[in-house]
Protein backbone atom coordinates (compact mmCIF):
# COMPACT_ATOMS: atom_id res chain seq x y z
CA UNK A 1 -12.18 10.94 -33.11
CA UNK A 2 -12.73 7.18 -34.42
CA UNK A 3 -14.20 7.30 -38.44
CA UNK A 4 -17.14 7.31 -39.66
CA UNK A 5 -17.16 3.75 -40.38
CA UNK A 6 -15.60 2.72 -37.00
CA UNK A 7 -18.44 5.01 -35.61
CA UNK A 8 -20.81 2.41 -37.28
CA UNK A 9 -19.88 -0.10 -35.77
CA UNK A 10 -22.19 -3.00 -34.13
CA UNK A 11 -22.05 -5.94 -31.60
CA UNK A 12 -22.41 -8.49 -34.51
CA UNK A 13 -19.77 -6.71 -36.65
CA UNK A 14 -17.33 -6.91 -33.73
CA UNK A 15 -18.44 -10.76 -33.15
CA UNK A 16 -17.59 -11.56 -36.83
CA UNK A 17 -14.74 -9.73 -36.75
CA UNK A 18 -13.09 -12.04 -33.70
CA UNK A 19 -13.67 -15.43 -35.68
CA UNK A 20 -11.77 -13.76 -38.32
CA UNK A 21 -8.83 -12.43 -36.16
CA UNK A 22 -5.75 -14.71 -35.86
CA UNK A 23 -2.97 -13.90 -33.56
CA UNK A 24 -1.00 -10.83 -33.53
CA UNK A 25 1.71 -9.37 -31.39
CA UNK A 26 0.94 -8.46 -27.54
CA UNK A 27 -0.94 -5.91 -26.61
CA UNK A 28 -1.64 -3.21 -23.56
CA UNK A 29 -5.41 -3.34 -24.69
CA UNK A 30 -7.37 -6.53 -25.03
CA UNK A 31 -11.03 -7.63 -25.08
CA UNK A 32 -12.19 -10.96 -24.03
CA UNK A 33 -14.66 -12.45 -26.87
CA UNK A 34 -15.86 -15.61 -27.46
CA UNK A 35 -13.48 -17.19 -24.49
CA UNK A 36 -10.21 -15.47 -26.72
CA UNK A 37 -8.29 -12.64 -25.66
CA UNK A 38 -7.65 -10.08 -28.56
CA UNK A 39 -6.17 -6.99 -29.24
CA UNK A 40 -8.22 -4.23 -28.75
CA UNK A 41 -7.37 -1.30 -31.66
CA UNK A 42 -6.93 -4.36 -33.87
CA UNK A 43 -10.11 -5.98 -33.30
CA UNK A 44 -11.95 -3.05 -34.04
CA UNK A 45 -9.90 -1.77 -36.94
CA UNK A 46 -10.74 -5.90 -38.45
CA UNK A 47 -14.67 -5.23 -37.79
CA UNK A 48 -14.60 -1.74 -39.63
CA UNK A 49 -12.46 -2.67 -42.19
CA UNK A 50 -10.16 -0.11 -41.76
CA UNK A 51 -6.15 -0.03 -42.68
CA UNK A 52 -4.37 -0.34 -39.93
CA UNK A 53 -3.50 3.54 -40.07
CA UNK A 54 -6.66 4.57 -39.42
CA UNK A 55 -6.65 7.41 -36.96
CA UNK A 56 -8.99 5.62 -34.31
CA UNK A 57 -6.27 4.92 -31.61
CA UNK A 58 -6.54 2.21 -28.58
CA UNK A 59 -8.24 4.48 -25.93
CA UNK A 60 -11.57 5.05 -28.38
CA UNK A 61 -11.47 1.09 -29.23
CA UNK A 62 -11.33 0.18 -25.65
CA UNK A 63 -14.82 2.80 -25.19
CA UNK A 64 -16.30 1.00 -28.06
CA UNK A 65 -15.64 -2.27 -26.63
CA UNK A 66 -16.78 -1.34 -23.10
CA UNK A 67 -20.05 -0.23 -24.98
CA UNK A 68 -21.15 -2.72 -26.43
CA UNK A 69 -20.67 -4.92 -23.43
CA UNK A 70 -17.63 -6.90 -23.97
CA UNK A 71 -14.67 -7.49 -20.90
CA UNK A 72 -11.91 -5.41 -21.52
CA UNK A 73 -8.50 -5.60 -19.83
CA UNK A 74 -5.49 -3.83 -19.54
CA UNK A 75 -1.85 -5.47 -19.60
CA UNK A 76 -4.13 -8.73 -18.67
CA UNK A 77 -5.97 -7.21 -15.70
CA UNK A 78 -9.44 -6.58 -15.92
CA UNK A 79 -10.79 -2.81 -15.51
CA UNK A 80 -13.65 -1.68 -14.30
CA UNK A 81 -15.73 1.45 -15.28
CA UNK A 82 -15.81 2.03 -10.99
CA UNK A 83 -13.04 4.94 -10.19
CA UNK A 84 -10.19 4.05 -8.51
CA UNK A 85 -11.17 4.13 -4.76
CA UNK A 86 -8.93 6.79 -3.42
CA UNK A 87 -7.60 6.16 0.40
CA UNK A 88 -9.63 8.39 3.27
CA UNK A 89 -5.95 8.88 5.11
CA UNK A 90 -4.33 10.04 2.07
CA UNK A 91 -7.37 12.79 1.44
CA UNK A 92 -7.15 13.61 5.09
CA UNK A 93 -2.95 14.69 4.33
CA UNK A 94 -3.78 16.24 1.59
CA UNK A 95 -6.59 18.66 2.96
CA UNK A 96 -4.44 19.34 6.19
CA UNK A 97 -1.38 20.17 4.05
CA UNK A 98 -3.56 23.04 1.83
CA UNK A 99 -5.52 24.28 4.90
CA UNK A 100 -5.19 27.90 5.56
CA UNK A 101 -2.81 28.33 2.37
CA UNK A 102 -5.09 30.75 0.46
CA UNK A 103 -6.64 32.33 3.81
CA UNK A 104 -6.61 36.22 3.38
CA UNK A 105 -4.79 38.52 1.17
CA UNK A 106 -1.44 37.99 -1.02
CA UNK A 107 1.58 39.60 0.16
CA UNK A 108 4.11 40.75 -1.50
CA UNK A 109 6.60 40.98 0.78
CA UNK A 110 5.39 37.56 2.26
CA UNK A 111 5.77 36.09 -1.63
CA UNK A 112 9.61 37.84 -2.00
CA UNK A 113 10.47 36.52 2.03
CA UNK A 114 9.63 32.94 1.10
CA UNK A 115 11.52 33.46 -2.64
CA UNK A 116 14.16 34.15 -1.06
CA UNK A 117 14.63 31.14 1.44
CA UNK A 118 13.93 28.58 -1.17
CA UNK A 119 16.84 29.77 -3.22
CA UNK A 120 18.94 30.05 0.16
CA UNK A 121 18.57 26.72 0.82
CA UNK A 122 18.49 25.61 -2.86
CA UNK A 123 22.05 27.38 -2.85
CA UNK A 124 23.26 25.88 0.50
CA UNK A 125 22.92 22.36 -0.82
């Protein structure tokens, strides 16, 4: 959970916190502001005032970020709040390969058959 005084945070505080930013080392998390590119965690530590050891990590600084409105990127890529759009085929497998799995009751004997043959062939390799 992100302290109280990162919790605080506003858009201007943020803002004023980018002019006063110089370069630091690269990182996975950035956040376009003002035409820059900055590090995310950093940025937002700067704007709280925070040491650096505070325990807000990147993930919450990147929500904060996203929040208030500003473009946020990831190893230079820009992400989206959209999920990832999963592909229909690749659902289609998956459903096909679990259908009729859990139909009926357990076995036992069905369970102790098919322990069996996995470590037969696990041995046979």
């Amino acid at each position: 959970m992100p302290s109280a005084r990162v919790s605080a945070l506003t858009r201007e505080d943020i803002t004023a916190a980018a002019k006063r930013l110089h370069g630091s080392r690269p990182a996975k998390w950035t956040a376009i502001i003002d035409g820059r590119e900055l590090p995310a965690r950093p940025l937002v530590l700067e704007a709280a005032g925070v040491p650096p050891n505070d325990p807000t990590n990147s993930h919450q600084a990147v929500a904060i970020l996203k929040d208030f409105g500003f473009d946020v990127r990831y190893q230079g890529k820009n992400v989206s709040d959209a999920p990832a759009e999963v592909e229909p085929h690749a659902i289609d497998e998956l459903i096909r390969s679990l259908r009729g799995r859990y139909k009926g009751t357990p076995s036992l004997v069905e369970d102790r058959e098919r322990e069996h043959r996995v470590e037969k062939d696990r041995l046979a390799r």
